[in-house]
C-alpha atoms as a PDB file:
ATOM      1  CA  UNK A   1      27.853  -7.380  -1.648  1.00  0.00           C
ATOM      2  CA  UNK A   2      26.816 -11.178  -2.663  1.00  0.00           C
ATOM      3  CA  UNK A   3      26.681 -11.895   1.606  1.00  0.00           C
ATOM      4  CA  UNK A   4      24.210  -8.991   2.022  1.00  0.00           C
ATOM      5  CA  UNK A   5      20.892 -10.641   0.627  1.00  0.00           C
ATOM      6  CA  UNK A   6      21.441 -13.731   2.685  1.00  0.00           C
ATOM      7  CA  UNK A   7      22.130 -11.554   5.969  1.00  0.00           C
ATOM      8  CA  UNK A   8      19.802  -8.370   4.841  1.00  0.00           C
ATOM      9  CA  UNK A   9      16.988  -9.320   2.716  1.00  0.00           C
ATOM     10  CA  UNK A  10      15.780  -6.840   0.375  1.00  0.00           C
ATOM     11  CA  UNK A  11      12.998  -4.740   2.220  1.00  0.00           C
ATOM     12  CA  UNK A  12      10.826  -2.766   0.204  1.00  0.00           C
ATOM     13  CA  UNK A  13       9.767   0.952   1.613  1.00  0.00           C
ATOM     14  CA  UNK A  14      12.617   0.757   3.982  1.00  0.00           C
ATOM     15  CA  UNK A  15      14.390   4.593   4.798  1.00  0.00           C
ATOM     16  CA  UNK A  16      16.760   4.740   2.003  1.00  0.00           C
ATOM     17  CA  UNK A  17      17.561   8.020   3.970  1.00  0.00           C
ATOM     18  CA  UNK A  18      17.782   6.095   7.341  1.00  0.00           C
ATOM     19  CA  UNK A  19      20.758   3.584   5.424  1.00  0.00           C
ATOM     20  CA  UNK A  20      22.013   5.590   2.220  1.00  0.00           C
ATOM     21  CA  UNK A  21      24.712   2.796   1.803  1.00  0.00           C
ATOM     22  CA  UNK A  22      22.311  -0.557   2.341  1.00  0.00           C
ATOM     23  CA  UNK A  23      20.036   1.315  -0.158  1.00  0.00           C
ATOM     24  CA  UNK A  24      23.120   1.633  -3.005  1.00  0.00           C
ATOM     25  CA  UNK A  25      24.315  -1.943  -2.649  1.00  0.00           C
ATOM     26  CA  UNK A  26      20.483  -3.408  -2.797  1.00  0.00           C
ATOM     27  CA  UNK A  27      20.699  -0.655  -5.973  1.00  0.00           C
ATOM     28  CA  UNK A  28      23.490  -2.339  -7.817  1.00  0.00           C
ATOM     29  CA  UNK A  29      22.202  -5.989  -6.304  1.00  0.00           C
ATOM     30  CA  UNK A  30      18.557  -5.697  -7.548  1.00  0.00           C
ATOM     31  CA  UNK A  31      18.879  -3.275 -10.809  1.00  0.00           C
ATOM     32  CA  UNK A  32      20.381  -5.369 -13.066  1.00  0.00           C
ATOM     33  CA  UNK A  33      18.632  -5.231 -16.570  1.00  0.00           C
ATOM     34  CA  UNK A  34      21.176  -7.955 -17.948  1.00  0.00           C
ATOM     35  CA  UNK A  35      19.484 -10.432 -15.945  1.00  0.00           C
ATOM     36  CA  UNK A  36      16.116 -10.005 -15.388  1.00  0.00           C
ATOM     37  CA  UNK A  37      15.611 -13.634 -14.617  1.00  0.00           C
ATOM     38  CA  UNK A  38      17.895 -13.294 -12.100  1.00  0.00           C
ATOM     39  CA  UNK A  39      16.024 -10.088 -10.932  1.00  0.00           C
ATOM     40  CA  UNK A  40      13.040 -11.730 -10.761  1.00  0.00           C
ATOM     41  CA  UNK A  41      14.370 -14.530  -8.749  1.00  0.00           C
ATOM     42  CA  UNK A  42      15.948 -12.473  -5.696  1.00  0.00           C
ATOM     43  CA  UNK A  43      12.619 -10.607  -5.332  1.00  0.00           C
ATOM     44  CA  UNK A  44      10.836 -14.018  -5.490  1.00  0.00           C
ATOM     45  CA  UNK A  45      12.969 -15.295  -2.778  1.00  0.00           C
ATOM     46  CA  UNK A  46      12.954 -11.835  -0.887  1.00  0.00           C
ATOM     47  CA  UNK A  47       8.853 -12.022  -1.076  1.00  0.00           C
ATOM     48  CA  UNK A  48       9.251 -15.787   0.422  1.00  0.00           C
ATOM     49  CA  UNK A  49      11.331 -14.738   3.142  1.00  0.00           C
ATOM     50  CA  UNK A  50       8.490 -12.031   4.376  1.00  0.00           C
ATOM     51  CA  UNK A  51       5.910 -14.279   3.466  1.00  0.00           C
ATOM     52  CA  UNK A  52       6.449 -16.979   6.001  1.00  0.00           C
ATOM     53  CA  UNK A  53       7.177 -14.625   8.974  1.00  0.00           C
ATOM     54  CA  UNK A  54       3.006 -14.766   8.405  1.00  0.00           C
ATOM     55  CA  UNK A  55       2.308 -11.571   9.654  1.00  0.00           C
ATOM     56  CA  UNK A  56       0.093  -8.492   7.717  1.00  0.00           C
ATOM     57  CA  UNK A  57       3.509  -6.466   7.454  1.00  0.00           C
ATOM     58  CA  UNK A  58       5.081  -9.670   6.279  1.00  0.00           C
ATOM     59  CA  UNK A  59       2.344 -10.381   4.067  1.00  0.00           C
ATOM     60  CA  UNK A  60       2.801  -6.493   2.778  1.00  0.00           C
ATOM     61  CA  UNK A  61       6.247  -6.742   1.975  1.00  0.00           C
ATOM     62  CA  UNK A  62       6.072  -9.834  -0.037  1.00  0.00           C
ATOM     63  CA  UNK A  63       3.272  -8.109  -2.535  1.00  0.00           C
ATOM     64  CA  UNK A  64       5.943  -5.315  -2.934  1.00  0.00           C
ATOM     65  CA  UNK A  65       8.517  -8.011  -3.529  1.00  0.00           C
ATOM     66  CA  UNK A  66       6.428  -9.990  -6.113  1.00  0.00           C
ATOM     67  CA  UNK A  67       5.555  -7.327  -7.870  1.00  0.00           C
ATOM     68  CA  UNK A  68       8.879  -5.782  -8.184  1.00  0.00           C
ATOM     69  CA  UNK A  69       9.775  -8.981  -9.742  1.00  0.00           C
ATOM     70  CA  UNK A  70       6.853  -9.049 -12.456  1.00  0.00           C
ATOM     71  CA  UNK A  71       7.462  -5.725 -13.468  1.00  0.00           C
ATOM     72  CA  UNK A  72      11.423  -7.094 -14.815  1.00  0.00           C
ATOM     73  CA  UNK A  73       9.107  -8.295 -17.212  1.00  0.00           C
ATOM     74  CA  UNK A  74      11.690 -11.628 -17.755  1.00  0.00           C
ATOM     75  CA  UNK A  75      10.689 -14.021 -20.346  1.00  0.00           C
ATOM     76  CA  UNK A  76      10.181 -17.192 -17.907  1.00  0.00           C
ATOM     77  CA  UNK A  77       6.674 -18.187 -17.573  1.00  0.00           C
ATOM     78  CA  UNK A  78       7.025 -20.609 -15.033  1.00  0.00           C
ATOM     79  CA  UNK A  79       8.664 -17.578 -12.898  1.00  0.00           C
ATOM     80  CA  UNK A  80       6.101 -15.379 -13.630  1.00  0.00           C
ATOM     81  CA  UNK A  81       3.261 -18.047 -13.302  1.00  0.00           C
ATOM     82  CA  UNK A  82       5.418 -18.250  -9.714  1.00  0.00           C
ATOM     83  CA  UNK A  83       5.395 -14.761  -8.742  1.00  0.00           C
ATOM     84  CA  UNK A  84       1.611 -13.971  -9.499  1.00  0.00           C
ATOM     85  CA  UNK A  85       0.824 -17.401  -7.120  1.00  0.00           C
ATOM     86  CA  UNK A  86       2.937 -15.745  -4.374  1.00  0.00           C
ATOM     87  CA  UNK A  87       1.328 -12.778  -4.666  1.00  0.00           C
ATOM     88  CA  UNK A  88      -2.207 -13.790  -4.733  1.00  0.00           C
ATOM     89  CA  UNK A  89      -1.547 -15.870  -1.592  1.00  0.00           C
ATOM     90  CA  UNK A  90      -0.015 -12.951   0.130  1.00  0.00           C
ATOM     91  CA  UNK A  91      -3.123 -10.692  -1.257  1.00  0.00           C
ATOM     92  CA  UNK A  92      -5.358 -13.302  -0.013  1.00  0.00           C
ATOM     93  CA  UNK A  93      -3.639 -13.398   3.826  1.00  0.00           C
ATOM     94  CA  UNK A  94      -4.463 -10.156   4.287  1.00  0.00           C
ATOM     95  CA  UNK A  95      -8.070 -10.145   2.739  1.00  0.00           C
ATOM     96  CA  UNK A  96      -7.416  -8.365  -0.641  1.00  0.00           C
ATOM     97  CA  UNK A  97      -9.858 -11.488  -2.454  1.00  0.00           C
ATOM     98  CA  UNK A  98     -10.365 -10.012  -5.247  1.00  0.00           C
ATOM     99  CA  UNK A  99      -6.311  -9.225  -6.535  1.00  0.00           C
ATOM    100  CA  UNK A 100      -6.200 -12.753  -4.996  1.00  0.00           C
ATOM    101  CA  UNK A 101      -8.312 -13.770  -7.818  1.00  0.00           C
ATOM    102  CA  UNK A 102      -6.975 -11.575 -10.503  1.00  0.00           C
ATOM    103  CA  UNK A 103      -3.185 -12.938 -10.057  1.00  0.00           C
ATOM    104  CA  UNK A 104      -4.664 -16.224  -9.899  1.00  0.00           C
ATOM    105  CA  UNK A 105      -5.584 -15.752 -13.190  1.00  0.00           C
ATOM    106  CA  UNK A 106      -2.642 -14.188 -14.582  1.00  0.00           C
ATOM    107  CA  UNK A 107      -0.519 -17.083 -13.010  1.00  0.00           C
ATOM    108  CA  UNK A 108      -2.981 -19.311 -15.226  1.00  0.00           C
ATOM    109  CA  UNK A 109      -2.533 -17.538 -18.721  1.00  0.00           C
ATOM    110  CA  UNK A 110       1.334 -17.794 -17.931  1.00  0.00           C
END
């Protein structure tokens, strides 16, 4: 399981039907409630990965992985200032100015 993010990053909306046994190990990889920091992080670095392949479904699956990692709801601020900057630049690639804003804010009160 630990080789499958670097070879497999998570991707959000993909057929859990279509791979039953990719969807349990990103289960047990991503649904930890012990460490939410940790959580957090892997979705952060899941959202990066999609992020820079710079395209609109790219940009797509990074808000999904941002804001799977904000709702973990860890207590790092700096993480969370991280995620909502992430997200606002991957709402702003695809022309969504206005949750650009909005996150930009929330990264702000962080």
């Amino acid at each position: 399981i630990s080789g499958i993010n670097a070879e497999c990053p998570l991707r959000p909306g993909f057929e859990r039907t279509k791979w039953p046994v990719l969807a349990s190990h990103l289960d047990m990889m991503y649904d930890d409630d012990e460490d939410l920091e940790y959580t957090a992080t892997c979705y952060k670095d899941d959202g990066n990965v999609e992020y820079k392949k710079g395209t609109k479904e790219g940009f797509i699956k990074a808000i999904i992985s941002y804001t799977e990692g904000l709702k973990k709801n860890c207590v790092n601020e700096e993480l969370n200032s991280q995620l909502y900057c992430n997200r606002a630049a991957a709402q702003f690639s695809i022309g969504n100015y206005r949750r650009a804003t909005q996150d930009c804010e929330k990264a702000l009160e962080q």
